[in-house]
PDB file of N, CA and C in Angstrom:
ATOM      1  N   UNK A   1      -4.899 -11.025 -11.927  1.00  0.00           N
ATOM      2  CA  UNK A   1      -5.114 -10.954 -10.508  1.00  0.00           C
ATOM      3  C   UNK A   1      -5.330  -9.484 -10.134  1.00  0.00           C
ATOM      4  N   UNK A   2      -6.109  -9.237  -9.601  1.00  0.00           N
ATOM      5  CA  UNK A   2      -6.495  -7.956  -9.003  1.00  0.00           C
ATOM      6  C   UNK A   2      -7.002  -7.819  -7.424  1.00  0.00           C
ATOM      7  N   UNK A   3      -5.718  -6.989  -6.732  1.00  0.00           N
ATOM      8  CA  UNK A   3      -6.190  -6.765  -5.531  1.00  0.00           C
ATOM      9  C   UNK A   3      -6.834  -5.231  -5.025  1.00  0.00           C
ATOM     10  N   UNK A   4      -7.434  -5.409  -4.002  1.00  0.00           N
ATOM     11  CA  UNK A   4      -8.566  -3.810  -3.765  1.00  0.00           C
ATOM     12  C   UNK A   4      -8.320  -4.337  -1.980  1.00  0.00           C
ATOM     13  N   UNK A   5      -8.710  -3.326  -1.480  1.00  0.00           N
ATOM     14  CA  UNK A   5      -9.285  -2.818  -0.637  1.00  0.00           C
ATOM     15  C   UNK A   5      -8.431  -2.349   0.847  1.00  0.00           C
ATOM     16  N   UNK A   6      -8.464  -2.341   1.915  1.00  0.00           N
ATOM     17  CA  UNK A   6      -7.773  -2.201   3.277  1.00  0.00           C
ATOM     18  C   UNK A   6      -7.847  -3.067   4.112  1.00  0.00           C
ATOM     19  N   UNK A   7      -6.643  -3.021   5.280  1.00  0.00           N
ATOM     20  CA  UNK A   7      -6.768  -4.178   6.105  1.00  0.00           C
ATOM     21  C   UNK A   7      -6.292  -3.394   7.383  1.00  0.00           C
ATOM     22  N   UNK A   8      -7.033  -4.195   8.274  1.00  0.00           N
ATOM     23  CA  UNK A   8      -6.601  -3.077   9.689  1.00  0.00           C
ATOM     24  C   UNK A   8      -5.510  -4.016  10.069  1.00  0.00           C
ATOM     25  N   UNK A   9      -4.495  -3.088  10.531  1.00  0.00           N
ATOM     26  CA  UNK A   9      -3.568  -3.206  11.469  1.00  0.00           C
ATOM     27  C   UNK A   9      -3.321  -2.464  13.152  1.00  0.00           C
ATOM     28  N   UNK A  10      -2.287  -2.702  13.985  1.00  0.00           N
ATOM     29  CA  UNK A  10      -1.790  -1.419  15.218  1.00  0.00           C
ATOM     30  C   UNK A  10      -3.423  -1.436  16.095  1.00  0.00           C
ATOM     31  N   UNK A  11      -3.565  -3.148  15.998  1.00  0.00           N
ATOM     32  CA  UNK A  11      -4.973  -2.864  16.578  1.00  0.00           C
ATOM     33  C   UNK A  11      -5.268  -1.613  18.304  1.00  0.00           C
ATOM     34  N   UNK A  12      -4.222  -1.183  18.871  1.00  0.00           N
ATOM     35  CA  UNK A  12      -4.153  -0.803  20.111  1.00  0.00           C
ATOM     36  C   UNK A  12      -4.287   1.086  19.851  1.00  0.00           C
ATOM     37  N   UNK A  13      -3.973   1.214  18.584  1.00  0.00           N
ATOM     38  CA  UNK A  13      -4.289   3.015  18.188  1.00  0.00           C
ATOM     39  C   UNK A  13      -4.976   3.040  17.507  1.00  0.00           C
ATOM     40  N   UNK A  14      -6.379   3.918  18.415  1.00  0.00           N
ATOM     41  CA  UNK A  14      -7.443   4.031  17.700  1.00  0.00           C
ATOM     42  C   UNK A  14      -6.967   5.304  16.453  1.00  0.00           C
ATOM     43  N   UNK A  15      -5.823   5.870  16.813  1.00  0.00           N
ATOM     44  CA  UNK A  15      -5.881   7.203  15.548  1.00  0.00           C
ATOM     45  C   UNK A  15      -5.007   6.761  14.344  1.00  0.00           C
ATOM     46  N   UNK A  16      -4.564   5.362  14.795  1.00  0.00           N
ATOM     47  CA  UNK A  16      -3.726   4.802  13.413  1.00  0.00           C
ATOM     48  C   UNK A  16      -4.706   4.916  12.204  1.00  0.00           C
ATOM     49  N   UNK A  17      -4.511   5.550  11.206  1.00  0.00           N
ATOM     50  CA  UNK A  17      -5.304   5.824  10.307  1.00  0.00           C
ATOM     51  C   UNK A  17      -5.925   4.397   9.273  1.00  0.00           C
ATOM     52  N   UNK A  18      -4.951   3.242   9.436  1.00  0.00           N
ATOM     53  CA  UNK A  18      -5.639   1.700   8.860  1.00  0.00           C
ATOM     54  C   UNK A  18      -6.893   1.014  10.091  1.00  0.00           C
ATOM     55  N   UNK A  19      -7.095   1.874  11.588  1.00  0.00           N
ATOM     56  CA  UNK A  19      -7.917   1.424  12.013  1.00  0.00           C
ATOM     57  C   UNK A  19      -9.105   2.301  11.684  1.00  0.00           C
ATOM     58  N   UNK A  20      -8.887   3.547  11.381  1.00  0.00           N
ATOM     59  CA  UNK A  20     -10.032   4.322  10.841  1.00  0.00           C
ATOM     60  C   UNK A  20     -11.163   3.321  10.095  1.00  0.00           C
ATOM     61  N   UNK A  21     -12.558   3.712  10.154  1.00  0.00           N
ATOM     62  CA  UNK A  21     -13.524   2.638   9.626  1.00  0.00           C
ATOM     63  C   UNK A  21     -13.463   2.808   7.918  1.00  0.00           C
ATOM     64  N   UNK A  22     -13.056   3.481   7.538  1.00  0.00           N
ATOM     65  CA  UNK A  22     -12.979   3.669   5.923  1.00  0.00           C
ATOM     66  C   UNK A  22     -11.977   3.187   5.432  1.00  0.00           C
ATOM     67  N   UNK A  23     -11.081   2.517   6.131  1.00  0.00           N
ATOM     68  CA  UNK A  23      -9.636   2.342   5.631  1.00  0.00           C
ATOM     69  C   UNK A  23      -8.950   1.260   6.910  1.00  0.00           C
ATOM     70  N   UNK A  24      -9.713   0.235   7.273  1.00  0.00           N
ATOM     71  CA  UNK A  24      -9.892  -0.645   7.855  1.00  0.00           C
ATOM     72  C   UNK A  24     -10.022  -2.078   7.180  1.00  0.00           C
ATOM     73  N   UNK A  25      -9.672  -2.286   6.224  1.00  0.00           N
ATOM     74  CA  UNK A  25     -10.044  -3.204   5.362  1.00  0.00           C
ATOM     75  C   UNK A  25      -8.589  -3.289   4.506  1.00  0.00           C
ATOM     76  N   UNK A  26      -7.875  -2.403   4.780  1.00  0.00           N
ATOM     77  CA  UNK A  26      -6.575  -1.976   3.574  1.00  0.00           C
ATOM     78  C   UNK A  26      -5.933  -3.019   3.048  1.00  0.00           C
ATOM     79  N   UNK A  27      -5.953  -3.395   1.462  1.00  0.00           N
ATOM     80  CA  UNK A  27      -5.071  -4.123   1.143  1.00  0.00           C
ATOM     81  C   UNK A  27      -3.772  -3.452   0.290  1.00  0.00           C
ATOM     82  N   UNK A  28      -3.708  -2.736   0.105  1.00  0.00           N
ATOM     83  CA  UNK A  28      -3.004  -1.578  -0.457  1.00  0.00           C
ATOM     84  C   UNK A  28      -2.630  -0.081   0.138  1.00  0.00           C
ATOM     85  N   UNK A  29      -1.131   0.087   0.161  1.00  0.00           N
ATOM     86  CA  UNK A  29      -0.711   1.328   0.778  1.00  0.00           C
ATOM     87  C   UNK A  29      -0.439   1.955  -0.374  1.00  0.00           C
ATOM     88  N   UNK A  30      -1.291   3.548  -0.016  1.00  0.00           N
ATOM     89  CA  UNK A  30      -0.110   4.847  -0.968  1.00  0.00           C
ATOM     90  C   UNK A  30       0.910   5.145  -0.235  1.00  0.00           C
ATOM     91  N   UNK A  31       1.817   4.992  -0.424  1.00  0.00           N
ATOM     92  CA  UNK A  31       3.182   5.645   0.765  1.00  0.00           C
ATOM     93  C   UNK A  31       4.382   6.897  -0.387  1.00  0.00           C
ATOM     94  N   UNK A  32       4.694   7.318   0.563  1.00  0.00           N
ATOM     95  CA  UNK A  32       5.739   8.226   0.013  1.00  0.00           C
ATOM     96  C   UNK A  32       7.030   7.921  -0.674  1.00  0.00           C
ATOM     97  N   UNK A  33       8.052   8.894  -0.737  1.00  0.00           N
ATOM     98  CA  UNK A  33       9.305   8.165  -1.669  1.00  0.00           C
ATOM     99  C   UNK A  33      10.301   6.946  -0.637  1.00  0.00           C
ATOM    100  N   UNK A  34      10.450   6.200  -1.029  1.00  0.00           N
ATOM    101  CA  UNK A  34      11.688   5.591  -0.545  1.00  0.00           C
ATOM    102  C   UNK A  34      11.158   4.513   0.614  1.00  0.00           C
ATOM    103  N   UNK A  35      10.009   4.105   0.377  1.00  0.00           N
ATOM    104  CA  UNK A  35       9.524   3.530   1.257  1.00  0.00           C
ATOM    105  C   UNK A  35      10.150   1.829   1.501  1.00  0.00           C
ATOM    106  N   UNK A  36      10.356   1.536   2.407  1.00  0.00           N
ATOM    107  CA  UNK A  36      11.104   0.586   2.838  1.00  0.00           C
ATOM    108  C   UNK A  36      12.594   0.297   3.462  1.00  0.00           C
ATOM    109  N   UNK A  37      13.175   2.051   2.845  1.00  0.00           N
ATOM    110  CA  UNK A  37      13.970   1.945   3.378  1.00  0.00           C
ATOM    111  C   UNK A  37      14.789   1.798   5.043  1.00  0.00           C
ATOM    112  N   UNK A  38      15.778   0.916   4.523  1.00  0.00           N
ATOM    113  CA  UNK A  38      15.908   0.425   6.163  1.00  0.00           C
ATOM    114  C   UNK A  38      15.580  -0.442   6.817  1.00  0.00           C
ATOM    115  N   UNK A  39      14.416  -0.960   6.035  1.00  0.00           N
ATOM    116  CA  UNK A  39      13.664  -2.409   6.111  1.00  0.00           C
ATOM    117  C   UNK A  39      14.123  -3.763   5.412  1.00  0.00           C
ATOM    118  N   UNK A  40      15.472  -3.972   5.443  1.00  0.00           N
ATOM    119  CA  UNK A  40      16.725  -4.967   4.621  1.00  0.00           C
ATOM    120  C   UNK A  40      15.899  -6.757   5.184  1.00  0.00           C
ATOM    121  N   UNK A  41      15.599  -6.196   6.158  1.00  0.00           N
ATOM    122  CA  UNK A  41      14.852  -7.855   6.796  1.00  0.00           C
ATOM    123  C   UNK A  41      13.790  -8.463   6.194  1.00  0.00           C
ATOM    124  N   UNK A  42      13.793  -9.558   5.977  1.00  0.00           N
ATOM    125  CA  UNK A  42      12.474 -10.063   5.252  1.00  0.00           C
ATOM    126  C   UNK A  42      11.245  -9.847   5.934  1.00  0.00           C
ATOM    127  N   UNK A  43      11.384  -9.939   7.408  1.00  0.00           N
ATOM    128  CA  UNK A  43      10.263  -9.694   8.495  1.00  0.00           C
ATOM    129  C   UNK A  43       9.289  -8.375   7.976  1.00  0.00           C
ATOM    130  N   UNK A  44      10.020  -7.374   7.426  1.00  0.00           N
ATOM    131  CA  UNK A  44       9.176  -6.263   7.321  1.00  0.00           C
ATOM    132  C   UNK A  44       8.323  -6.414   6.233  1.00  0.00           C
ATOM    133  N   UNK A  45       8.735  -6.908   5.736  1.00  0.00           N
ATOM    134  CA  UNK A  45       7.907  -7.467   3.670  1.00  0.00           C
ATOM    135  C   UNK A  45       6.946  -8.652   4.705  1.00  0.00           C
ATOM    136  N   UNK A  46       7.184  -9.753   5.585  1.00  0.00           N
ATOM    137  CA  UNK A  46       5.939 -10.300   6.071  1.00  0.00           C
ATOM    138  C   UNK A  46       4.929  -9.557   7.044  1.00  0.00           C
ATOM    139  N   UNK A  47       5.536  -8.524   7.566  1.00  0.00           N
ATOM    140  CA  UNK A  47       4.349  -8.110   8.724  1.00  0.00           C
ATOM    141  C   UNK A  47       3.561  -7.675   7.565  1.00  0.00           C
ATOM    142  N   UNK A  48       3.736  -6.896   6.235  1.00  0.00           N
ATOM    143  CA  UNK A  48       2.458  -6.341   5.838  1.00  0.00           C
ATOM    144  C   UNK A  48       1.709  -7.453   5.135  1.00  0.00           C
ATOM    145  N   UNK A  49       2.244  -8.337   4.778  1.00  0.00           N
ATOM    146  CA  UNK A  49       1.672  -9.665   4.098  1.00  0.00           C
ATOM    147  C   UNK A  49       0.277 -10.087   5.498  1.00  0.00           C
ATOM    148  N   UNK A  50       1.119 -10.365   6.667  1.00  0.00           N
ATOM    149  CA  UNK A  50       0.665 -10.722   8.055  1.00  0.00           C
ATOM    150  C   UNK A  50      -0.982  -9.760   8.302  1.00  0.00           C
ATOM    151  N   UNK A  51      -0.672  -8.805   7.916  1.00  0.00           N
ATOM    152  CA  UNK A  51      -1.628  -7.647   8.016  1.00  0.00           C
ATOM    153  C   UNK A  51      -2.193  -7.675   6.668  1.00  0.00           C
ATOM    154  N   UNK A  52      -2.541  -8.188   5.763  1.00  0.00           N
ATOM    155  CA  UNK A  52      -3.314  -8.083   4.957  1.00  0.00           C
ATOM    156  C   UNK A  52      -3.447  -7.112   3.504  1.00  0.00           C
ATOM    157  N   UNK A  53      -1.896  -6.418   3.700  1.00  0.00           N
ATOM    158  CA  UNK A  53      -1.368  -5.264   2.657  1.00  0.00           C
ATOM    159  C   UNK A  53      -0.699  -6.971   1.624  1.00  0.00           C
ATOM    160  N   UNK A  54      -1.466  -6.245   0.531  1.00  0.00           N
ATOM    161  CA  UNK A  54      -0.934  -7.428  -0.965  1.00  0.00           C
ATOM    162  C   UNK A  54       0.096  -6.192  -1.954  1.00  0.00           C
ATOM    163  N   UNK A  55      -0.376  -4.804  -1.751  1.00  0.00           N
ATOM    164  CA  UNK A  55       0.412  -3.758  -2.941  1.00  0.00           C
ATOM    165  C   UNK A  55       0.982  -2.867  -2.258  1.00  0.00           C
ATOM    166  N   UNK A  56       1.848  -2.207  -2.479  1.00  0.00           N
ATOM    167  CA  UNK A  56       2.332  -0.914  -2.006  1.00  0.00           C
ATOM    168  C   UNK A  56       2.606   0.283  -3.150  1.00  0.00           C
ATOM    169  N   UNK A  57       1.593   1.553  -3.393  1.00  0.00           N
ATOM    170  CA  UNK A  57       2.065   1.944  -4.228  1.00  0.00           C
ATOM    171  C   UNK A  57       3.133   3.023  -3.998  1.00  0.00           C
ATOM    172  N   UNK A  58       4.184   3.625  -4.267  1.00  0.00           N
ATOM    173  CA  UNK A  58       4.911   4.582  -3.945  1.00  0.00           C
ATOM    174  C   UNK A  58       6.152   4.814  -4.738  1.00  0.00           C
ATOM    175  N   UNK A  59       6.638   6.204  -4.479  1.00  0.00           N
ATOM    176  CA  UNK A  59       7.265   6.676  -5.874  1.00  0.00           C
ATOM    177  C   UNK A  59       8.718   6.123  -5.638  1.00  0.00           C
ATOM    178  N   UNK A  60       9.188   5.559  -4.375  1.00  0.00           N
ATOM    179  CA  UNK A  60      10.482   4.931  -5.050  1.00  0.00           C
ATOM    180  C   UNK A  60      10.368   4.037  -3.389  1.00  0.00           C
ATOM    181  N   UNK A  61      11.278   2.576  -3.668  1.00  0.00           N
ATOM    182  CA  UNK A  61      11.734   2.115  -2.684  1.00  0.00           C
ATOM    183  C   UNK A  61      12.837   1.354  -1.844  1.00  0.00           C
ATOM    184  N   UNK A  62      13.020   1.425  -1.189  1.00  0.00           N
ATOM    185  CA  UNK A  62      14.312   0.588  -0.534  1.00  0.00           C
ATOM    186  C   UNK A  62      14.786  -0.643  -1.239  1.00  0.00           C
ATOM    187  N   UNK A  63      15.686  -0.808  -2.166  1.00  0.00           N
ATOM    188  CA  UNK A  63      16.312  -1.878  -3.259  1.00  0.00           C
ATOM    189  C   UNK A  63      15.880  -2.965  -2.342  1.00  0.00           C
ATOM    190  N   UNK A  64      16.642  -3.216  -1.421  1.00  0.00           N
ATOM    191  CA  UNK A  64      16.382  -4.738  -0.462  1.00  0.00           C
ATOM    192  C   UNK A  64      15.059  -5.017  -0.580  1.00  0.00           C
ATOM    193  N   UNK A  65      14.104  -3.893   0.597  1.00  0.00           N
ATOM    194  CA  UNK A  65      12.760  -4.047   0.427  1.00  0.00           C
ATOM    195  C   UNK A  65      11.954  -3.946  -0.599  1.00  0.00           C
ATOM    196  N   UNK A  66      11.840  -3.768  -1.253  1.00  0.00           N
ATOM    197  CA  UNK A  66      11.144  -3.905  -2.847  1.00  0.00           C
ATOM    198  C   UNK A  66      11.795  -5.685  -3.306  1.00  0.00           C
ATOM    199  N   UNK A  67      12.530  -5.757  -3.491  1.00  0.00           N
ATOM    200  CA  UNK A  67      13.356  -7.225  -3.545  1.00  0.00           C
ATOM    201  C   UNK A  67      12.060  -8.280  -2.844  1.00  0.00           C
ATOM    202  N   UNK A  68      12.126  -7.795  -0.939  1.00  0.00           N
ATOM    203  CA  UNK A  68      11.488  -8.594  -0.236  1.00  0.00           C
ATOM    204  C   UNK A  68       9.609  -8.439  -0.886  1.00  0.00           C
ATOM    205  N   UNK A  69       9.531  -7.634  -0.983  1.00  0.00           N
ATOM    206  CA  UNK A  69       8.027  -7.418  -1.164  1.00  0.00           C
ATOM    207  C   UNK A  69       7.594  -8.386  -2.493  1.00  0.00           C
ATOM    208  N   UNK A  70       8.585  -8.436  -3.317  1.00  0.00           N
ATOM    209  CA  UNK A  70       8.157  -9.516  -4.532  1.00  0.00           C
ATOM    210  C   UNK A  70       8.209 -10.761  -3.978  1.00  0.00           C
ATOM    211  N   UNK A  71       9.663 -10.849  -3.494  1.00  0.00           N
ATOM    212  CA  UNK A  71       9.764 -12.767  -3.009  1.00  0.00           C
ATOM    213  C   UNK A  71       8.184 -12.972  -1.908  1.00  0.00           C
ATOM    214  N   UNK A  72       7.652 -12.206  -1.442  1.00  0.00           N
ATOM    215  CA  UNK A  72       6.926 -12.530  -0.345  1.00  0.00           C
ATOM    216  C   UNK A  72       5.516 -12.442  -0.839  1.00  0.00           C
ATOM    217  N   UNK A  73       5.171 -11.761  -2.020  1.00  0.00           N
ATOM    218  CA  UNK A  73       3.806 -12.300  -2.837  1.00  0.00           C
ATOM    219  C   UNK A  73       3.301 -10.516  -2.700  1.00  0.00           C
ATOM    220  N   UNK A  74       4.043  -9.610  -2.684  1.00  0.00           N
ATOM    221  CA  UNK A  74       4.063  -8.041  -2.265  1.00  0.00           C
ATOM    222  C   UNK A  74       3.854  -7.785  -3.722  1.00  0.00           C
ATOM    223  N   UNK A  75       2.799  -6.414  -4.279  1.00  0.00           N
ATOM    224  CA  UNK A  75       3.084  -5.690  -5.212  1.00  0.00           C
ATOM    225  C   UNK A  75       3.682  -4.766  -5.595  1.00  0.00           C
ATOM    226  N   UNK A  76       4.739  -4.010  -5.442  1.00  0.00           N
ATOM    227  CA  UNK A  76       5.512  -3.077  -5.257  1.00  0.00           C
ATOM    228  C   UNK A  76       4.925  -2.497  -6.698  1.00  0.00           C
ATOM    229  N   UNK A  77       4.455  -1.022  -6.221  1.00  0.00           N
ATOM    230  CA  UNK A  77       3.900  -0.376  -7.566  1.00  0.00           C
ATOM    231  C   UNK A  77       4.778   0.731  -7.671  1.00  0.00           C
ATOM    232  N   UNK A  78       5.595   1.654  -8.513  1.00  0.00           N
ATOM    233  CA  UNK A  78       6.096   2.624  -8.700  1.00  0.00           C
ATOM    234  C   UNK A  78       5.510   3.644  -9.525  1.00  0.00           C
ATOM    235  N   UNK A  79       5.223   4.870  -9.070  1.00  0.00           N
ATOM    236  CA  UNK A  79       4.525   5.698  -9.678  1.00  0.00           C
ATOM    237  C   UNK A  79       4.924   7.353  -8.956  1.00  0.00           C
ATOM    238  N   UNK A  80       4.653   8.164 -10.238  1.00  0.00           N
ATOM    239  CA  UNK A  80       5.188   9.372  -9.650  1.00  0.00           C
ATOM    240  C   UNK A  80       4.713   9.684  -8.390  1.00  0.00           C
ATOM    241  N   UNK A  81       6.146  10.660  -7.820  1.00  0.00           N
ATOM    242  CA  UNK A  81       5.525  11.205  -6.353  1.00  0.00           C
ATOM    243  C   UNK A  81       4.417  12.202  -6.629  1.00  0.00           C
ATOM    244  N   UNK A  82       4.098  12.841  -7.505  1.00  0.00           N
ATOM    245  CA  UNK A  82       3.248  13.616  -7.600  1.00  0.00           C
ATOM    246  C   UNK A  82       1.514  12.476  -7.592  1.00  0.00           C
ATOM    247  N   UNK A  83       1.601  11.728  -8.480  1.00  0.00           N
ATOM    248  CA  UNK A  83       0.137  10.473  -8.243  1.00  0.00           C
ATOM    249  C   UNK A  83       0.498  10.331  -7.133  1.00  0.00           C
ATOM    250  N   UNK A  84       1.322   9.508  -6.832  1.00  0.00           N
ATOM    251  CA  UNK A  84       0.907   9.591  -4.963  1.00  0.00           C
ATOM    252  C   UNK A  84       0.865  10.101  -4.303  1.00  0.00           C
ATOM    253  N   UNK A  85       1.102  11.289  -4.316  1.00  0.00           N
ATOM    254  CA  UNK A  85       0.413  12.570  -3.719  1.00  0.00           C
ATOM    255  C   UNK A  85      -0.874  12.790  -3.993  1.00  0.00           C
ATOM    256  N   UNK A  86      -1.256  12.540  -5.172  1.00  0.00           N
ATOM    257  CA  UNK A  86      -2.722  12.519  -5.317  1.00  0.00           C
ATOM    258  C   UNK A  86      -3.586  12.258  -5.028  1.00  0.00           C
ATOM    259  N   UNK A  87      -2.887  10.665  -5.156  1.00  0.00           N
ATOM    260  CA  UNK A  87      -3.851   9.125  -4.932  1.00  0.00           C
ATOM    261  C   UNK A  87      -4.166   9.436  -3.368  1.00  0.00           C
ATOM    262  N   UNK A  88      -3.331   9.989  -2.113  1.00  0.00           N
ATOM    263  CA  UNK A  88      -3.310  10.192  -0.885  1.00  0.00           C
ATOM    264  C   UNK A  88      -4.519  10.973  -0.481  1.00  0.00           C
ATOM    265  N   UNK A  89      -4.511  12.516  -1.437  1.00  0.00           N
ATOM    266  CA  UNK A  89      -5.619  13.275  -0.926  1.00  0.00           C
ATOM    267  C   UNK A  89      -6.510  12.608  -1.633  1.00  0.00           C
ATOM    268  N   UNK A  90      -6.659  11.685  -2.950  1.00  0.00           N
ATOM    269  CA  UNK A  90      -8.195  11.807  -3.155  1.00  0.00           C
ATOM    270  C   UNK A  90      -9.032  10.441  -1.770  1.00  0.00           C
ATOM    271  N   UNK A  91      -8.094   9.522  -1.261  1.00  0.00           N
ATOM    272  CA  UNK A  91      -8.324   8.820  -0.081  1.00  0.00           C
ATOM    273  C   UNK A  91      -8.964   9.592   0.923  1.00  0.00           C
ATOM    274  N   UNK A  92      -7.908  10.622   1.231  1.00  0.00           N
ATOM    275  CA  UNK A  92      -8.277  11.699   2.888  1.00  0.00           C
ATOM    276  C   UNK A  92      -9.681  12.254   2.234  1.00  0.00           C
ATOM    277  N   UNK A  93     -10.110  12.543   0.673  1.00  0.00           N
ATOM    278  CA  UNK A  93     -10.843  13.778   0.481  1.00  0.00           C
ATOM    279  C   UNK A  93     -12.285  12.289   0.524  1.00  0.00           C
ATOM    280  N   UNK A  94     -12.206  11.385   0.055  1.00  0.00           N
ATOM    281  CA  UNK A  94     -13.902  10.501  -0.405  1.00  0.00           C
ATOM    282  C   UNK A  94     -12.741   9.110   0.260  1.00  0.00           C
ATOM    283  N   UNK A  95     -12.588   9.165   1.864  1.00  0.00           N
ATOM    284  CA  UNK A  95     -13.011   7.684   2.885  1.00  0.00           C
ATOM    285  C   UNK A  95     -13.316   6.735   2.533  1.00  0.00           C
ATOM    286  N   UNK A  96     -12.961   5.435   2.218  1.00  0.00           N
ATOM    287  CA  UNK A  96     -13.667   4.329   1.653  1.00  0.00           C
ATOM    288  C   UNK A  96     -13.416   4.088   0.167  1.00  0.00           C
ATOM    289  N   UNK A  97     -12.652   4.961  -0.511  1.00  0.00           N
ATOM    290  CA  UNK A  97     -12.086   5.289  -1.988  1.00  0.00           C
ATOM    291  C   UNK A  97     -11.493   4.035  -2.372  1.00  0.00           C
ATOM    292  N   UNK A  98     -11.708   3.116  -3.325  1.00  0.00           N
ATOM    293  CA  UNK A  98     -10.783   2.289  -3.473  1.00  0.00           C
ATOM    294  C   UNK A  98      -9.949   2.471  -4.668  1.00  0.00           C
ATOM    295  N   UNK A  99      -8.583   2.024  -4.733  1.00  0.00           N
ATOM    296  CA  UNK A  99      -7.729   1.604  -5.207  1.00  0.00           C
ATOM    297  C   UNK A  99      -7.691  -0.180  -5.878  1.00  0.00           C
ATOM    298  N   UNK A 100      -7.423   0.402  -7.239  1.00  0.00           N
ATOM    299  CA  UNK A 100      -6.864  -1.462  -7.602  1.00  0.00           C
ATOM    300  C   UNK A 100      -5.630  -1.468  -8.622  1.00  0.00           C
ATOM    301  N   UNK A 101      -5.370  -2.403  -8.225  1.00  0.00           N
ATOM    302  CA  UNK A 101      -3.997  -2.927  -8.783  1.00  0.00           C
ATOM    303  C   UNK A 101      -4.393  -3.832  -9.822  1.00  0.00           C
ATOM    304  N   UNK A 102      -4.462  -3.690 -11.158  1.00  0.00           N
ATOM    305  CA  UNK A 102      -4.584  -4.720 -11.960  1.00  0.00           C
ATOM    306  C   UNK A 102      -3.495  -5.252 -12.297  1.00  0.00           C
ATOM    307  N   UNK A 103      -2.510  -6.445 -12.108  1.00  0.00           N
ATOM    308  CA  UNK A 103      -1.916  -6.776 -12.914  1.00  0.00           C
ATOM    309  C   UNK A 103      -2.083  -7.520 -14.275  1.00  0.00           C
ATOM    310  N   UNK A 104      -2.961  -7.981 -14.711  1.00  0.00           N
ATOM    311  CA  UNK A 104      -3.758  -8.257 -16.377  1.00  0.00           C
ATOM    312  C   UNK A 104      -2.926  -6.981 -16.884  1.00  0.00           C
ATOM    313  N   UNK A 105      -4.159  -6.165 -17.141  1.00  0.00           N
ATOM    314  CA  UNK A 105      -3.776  -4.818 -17.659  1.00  0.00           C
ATOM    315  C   UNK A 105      -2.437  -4.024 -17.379  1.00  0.00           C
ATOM    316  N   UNK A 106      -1.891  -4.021 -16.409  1.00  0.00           N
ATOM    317  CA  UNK A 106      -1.039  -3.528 -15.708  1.00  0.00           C
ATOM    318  C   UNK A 106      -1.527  -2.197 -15.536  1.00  0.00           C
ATOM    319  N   UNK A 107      -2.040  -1.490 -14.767  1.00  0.00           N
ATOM    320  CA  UNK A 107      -3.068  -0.665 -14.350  1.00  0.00           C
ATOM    321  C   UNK A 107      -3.314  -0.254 -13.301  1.00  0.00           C
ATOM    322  N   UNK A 108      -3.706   1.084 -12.586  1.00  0.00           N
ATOM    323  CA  UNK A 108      -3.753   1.040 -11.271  1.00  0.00           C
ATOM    324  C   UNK A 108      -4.969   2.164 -11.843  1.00  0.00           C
ATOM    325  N   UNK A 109      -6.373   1.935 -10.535  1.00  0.00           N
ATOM    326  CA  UNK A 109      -7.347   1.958 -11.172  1.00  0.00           C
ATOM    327  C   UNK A 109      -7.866   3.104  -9.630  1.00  0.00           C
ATOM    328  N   UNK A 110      -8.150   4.331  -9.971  1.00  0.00           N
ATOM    329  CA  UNK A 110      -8.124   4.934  -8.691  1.00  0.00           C
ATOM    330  C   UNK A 110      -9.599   5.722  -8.354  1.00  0.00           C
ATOM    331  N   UNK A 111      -9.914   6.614  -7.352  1.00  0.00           N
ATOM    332  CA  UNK A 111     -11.683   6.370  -7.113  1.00  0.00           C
ATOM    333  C   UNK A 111     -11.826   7.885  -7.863  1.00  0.00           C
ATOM    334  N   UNK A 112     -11.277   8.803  -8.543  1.00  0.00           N
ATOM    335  CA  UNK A 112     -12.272   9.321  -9.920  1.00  0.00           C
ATOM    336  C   UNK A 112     -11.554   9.319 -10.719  1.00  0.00           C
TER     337      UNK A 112
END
């Protein structure tokens, strides 16, 4: 199974960066360390399901939420903070960059 691309969300801010036209489609977040934390509710693992996010890649996350993101059909990817730091600017640097998540391979497949 392999997921790609963006999904818009926060339809009401035009500067939310998932409504941006390059990154409007998002099915996959790069996010920072510890992401989820605080997010113990299952609700938060469905709004991104709701919104069209299938992966999240990021270098560490909230035990609960990581938990929720699997039961809920979520990819929780772990990878150094430094790649996701990467993976972030090479997004901001080439708009429209995609990202994939292979799970076959187990693989994360990035735009150079």
């Amino acid at each position: 199974m392999v997921f790609q691309g963006f999904k818009k969300c926060k339809k009401d801010d035009p500067n939310f960066i998932l409504n941006q036209d390059a990154f409007k489609d998002a099915g996959i977040l790069v996010a920072d360390r510890n992401f989820g934390c605080g997010s113990s509710r299952e609700n938060a693992a469905w709004t991104l399901v709701d919104n069209g996010i299938r992966s999240v890649i990021a270098p560490s996350f909230g035990d609960i939420h990581y938990n929720n993101e699997i039961n809920n059909g979520l990819v929780p990817v772990i990878l150094d903070a430094e790649i996701c730091a990467d993976l972030r600017r090479q997004l901001h640097d080439c708009p429209g960059g995609e990202i994939t998540v292979d799970l076959e391979r187990n693989v994360v497949v990035v735009p150079d």
